[in-house]
N, C-alpha and C. Protein backbone atom coordinates (compact mmCIF):
# COMPACT_ATOMS: atom_id res chain seq x y z
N UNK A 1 -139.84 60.74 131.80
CA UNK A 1 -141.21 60.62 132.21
C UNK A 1 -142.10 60.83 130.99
N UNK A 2 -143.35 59.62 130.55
CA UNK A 2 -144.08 59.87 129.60
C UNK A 2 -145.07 60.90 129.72
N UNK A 3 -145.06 61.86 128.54
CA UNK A 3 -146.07 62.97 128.57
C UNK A 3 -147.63 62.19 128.46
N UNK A 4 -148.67 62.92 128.98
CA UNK A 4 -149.75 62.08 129.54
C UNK A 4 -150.44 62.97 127.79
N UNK A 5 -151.21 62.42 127.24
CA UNK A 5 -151.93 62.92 125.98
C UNK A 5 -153.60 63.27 126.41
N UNK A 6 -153.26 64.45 126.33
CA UNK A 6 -154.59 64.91 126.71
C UNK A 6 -155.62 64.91 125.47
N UNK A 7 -156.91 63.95 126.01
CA UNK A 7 -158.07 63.68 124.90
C UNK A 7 -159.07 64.86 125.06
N UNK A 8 -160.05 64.77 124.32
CA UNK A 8 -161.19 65.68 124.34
C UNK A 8 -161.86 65.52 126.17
N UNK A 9 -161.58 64.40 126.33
CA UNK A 9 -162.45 63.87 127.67
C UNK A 9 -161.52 64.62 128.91
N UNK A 10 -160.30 65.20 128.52
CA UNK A 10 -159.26 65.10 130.03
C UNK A 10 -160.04 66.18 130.71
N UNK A 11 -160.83 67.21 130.31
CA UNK A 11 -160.95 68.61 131.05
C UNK A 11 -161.99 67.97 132.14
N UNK A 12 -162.91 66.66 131.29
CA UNK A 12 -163.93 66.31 131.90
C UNK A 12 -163.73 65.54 133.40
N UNK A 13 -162.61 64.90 132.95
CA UNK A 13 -162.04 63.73 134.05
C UNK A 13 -161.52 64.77 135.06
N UNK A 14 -160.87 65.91 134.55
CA UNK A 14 -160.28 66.98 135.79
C UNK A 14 -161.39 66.97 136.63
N UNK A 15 -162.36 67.91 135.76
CA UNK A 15 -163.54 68.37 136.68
C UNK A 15 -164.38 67.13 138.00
N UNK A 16 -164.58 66.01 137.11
CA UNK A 16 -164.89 64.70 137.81
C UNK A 16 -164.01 64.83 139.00
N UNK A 17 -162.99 64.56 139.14
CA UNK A 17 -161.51 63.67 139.99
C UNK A 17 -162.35 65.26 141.18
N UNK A 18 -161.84 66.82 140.69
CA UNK A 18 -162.36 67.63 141.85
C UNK A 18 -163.38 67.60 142.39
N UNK A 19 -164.60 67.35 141.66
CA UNK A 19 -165.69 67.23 142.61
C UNK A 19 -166.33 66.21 142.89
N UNK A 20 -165.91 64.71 142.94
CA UNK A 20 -166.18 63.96 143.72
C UNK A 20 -164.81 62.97 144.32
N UNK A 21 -163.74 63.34 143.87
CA UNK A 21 -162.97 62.60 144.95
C UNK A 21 -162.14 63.37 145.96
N UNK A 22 -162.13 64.78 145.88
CA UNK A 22 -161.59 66.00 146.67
C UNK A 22 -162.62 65.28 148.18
N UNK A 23 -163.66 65.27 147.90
CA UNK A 23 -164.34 65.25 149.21
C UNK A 23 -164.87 63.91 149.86
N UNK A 24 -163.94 62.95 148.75
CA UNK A 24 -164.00 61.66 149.51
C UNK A 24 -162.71 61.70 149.98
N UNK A 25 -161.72 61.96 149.30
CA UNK A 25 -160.38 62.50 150.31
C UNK A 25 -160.56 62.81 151.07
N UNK A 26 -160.91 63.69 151.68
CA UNK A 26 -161.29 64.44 152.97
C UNK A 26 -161.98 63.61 154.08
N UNK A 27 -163.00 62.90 153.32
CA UNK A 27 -163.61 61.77 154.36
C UNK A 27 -162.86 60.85 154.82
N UNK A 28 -162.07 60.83 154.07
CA UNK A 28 -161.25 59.06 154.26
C UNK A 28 -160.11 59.78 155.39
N UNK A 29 -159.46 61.52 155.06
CA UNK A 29 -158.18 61.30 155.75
C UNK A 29 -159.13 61.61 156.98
N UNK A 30 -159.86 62.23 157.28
CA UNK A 30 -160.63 62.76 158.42
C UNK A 30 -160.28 61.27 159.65
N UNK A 31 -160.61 59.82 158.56
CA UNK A 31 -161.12 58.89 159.50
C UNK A 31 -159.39 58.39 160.09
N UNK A 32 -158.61 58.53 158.90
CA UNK A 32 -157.32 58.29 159.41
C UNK A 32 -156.71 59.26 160.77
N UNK A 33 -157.35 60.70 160.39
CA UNK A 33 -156.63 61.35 161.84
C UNK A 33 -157.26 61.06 162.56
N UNK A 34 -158.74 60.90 162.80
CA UNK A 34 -159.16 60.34 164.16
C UNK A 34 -158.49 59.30 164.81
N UNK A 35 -157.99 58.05 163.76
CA UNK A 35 -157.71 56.96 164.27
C UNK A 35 -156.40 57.67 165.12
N UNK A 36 -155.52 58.10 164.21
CA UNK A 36 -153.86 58.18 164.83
C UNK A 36 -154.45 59.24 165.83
N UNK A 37 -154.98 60.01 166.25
CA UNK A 37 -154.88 60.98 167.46
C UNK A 37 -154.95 59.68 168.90
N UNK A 38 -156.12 58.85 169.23
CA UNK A 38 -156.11 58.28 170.10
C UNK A 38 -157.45 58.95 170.86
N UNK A 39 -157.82 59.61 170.51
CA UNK A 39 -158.25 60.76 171.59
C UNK A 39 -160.24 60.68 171.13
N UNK A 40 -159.75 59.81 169.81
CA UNK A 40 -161.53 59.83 169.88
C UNK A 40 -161.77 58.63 170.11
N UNK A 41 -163.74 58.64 170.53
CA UNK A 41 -164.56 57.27 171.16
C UNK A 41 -165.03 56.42 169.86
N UNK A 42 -165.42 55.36 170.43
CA UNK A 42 -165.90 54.33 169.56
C UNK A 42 -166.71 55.11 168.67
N UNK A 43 -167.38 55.45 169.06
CA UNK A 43 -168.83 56.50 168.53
C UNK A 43 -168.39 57.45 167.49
N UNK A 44 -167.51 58.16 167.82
CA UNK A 44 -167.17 59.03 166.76
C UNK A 44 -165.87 58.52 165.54
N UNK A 45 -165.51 57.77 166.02
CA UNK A 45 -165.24 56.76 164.53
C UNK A 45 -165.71 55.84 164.16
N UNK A 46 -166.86 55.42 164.42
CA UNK A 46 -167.93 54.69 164.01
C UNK A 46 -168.85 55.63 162.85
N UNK A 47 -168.99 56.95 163.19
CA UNK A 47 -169.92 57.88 162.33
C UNK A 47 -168.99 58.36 161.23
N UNK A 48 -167.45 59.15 161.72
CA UNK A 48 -166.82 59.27 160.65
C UNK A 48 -166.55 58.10 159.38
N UNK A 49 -166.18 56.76 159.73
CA UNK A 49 -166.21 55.84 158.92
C UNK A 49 -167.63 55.64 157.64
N UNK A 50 -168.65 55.88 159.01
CA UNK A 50 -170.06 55.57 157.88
C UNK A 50 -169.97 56.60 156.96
N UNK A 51 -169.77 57.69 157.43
CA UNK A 51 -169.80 58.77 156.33
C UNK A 51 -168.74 59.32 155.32
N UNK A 52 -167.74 58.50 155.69
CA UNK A 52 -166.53 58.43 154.68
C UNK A 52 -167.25 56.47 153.59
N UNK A 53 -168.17 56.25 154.14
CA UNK A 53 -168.31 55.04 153.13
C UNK A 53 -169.44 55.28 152.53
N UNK A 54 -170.67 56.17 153.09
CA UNK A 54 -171.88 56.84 152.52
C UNK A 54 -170.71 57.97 151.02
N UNK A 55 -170.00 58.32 151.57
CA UNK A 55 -169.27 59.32 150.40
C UNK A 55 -169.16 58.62 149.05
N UNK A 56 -168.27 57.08 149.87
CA UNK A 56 -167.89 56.69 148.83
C UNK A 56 -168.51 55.80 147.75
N UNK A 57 -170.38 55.18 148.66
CA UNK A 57 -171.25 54.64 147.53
C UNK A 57 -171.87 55.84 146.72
N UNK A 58 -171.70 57.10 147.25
CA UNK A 58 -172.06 58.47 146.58
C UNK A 58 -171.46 58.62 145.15
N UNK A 59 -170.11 58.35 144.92
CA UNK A 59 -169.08 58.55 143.87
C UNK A 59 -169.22 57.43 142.93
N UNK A 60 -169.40 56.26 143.50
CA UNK A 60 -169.82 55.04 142.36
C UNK A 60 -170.91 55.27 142.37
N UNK A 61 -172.13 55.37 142.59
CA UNK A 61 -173.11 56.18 142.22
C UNK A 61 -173.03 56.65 140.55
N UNK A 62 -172.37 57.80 141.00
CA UNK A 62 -172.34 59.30 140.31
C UNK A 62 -171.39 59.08 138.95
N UNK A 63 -170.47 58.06 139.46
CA UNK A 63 -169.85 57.65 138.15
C UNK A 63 -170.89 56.45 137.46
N UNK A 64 -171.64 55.15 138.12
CA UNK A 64 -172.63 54.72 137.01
C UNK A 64 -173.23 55.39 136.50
N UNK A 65 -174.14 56.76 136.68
CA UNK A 65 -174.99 57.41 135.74
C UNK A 65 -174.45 58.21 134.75
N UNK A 66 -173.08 58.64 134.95
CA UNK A 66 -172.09 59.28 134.29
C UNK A 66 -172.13 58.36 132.72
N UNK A 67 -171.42 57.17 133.09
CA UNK A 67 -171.24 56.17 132.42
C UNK A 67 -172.48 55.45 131.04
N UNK A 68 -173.57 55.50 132.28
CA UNK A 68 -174.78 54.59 131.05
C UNK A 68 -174.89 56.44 130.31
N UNK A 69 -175.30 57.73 131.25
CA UNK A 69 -175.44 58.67 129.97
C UNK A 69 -174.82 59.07 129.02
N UNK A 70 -173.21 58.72 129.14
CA UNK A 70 -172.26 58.74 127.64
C UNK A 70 -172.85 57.28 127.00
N UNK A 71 -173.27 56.31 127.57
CA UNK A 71 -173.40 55.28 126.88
C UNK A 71 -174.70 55.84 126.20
N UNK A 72 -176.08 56.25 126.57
CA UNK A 72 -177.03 56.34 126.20
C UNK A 72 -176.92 57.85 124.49
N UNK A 73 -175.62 58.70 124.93
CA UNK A 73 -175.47 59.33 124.15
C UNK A 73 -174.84 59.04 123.12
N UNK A 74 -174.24 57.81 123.21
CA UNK A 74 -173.50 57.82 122.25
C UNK A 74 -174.42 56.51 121.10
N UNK A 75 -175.12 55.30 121.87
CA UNK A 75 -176.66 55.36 121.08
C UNK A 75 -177.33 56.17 120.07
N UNK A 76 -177.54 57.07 121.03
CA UNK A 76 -178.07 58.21 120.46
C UNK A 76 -177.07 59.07 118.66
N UNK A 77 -176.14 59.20 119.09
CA UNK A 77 -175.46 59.71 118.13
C UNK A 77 -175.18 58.50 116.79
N UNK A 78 -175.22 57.64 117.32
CA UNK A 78 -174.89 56.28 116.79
C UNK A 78 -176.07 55.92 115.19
N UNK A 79 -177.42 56.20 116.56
CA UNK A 79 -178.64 56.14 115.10
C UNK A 79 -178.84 57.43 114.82
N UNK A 80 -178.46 58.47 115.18
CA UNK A 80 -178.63 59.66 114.01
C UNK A 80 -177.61 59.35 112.83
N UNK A 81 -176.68 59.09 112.89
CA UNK A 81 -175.44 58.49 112.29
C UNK A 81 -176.37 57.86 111.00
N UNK A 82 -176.43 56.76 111.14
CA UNK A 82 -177.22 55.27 110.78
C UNK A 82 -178.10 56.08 110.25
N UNK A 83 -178.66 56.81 110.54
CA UNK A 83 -180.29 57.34 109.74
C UNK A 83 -179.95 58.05 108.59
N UNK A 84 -178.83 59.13 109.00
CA UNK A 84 -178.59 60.43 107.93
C UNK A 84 -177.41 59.23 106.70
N UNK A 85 -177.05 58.39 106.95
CA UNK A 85 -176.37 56.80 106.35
C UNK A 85 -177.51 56.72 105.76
N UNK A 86 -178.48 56.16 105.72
CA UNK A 86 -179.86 55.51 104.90
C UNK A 86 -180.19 56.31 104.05
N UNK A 87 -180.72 57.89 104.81
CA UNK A 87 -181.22 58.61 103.81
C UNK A 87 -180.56 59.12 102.22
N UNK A 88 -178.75 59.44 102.41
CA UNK A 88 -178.11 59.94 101.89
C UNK A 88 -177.57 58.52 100.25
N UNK A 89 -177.52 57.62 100.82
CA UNK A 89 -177.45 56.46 100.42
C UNK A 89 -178.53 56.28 98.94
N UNK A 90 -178.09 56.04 97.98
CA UNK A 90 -179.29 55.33 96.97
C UNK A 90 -179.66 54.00 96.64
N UNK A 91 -180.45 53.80 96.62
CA UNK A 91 -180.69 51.99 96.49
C UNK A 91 -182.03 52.18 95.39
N UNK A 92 -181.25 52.26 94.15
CA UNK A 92 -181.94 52.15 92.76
C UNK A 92 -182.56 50.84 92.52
C-alpha cells in the first residue's frame, strides 16, 4: 500500500473533510435510513432530502470561496514577490 505524502496543505484538508463533509454524511445517511425503514411519509423524506441537498450546495459553496481566497492569496504573494524582484534588481 502507497504511503500517502503529507504536504503543508494535509492538516488543512483534514480539518476541511471534518467540518463540512462529517455533516453532509450525516445528511445523506439520515435520508438513506429513512428510505430503508419503510416507516416514513412522503413528507418527511421530501424535507430530509432538501436538507441533505441544502447541505450539500452549502459545501460547494464553502469550498468556492475557499478556493478563489488561496487564489486571491496567492496573487497577492505573487506581486509582493514581483515588487521586492524590481526593487532589489539594478538596471544601470
Amino acid at each position: 500500500m502507497a504511503k500517502t505524502k503529507k504536504t503543508p496543505f494535509y492538516n488543512i484538508k483534514l480539518i476541511l473533510q471534518e467540518v463540512y463533509y462529517s455533516g453532509l454524511i450525516k445528511a445523506e445517511s439520515y435520508v438513506v435510513q429513512l428510505a430503508r425503514d419503510g416507516k416514513a411519509n412522503e413528507k418527511s423524506l421530501q424535507l430530509a432530502y432538501h436538507r441533505a441537498l441544502a447541505h450539500r450546495m452549502n459545501v460547494v459553496a464553502d469550498a468556492t470561496w475557499a478556493l478563489l481566497g488561496f487564489a486571491i492569496a496567492g496573487i497577492g504573494i505573487h506581486g509582493l514577490v514581483t515588487i521586492a524582484d524590481k526593487n532589489n534588481s539594478s538596471h544601470y
